[in-house]
C-alpha atoms as a PDB file:
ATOM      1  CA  UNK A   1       0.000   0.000   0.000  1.00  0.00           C
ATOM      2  CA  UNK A   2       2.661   1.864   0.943  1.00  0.00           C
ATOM      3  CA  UNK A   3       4.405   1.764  -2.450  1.00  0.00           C
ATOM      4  CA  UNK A   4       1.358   2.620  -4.275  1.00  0.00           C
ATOM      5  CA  UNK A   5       0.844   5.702  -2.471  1.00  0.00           C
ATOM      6  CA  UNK A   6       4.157   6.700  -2.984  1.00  0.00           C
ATOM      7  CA  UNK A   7       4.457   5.749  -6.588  1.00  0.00           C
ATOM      8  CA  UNK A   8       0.790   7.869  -7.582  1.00  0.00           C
ATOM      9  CA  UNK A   9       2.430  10.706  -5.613  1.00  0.00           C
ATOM     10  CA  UNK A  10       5.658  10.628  -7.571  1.00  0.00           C
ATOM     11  CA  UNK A  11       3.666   9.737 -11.026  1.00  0.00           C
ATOM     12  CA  UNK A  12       1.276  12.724 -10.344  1.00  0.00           C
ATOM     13  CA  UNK A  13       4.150  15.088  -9.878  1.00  0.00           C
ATOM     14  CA  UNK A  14       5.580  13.936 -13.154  1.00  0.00           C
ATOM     15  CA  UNK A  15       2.079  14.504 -14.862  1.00  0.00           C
ATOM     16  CA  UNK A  16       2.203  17.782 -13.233  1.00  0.00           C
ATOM     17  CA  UNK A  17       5.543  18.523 -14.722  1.00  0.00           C
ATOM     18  CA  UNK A  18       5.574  17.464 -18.275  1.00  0.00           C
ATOM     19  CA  UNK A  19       1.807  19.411 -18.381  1.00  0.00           C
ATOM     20  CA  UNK A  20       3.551  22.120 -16.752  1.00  0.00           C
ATOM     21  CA  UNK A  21       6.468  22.275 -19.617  1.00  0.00           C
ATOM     22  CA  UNK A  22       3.580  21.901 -22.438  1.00  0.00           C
ATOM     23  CA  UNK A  23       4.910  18.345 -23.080  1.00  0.00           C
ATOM     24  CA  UNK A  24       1.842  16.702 -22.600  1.00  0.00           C
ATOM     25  CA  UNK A  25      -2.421  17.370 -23.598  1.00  0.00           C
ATOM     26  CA  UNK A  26      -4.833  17.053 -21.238  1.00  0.00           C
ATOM     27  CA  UNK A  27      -6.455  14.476 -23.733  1.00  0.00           C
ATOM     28  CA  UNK A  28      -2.915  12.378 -23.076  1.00  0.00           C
ATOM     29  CA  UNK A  29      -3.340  12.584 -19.425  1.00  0.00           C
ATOM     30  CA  UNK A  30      -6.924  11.713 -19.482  1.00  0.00           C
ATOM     31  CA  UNK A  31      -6.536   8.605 -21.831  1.00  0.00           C
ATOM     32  CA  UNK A  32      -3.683   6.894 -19.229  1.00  0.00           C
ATOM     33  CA  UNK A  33      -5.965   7.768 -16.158  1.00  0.00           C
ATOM     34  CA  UNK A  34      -8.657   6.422 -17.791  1.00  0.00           C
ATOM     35  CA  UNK A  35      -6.446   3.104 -19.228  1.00  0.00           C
ATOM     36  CA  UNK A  36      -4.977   2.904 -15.849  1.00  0.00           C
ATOM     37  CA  UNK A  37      -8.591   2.556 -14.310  1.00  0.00           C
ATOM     38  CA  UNK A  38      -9.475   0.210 -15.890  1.00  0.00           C
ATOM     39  CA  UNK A  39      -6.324  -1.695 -15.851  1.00  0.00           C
ATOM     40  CA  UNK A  40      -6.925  -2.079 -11.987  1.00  0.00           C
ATOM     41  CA  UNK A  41     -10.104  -3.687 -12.758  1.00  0.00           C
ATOM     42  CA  UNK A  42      -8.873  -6.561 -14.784  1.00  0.00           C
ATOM     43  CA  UNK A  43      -7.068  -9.607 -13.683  1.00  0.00           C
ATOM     44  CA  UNK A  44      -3.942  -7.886 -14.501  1.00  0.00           C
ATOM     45  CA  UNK A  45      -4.281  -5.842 -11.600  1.00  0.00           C
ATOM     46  CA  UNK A  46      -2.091  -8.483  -9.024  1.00  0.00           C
ATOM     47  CA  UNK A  47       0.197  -8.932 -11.648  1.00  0.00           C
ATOM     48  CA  UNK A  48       1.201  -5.041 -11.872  1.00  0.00           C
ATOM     49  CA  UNK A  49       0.467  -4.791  -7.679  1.00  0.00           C
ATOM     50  CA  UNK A  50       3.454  -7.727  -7.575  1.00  0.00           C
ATOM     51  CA  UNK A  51       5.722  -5.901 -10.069  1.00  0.00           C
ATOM     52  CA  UNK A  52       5.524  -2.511  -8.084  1.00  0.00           C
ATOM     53  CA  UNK A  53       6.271  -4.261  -5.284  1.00  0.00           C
ATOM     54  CA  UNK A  54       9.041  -6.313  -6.519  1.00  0.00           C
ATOM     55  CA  UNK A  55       9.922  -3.277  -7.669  1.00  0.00           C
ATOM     56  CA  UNK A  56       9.636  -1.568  -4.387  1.00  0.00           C
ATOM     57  CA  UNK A  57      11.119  -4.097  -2.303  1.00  0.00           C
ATOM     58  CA  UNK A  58      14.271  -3.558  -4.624  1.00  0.00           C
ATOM     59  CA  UNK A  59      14.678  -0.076  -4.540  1.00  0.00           C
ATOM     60  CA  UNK A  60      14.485  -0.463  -0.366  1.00  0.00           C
ATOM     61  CA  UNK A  61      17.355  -2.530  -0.592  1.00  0.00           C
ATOM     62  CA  UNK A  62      19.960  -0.723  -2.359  1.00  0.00           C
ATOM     63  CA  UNK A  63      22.269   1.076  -0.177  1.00  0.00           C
ATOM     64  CA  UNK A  64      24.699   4.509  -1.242  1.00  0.00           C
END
């Protein structure tokens, strides 16, 4: 849950950005919320919850 949380924070400041810089349409932005949405409805939804994560759990173990 964590993860998630953090990763739709850090993807909605990206949005925010690239709109922000003219490098995306609101029509863009609309169609991946809206392909998104419905992506967490399908039965791909606990494959993408396992590869963020995977994902996560990785990025919590690297050390600098």
């Amino acid at each position: 849950m964590l993860v998630s949380i953090s990763a739709v924070l850090l993807l909605g400041l990206l949005i925010w950005f690239l709109l922000h810089i003219r490098y995306l349409r609101w029509s863009v932005v609309l169609l991946c919320g809206s392909f998104g949405f419905l992506l967490a409805k399908t039965a791909a939804a606990p494959v993408v919850q396992a590869a963020l994560d995977g994902f996560g759990g990785f990025l919590g173990q690297l050390q600098f």
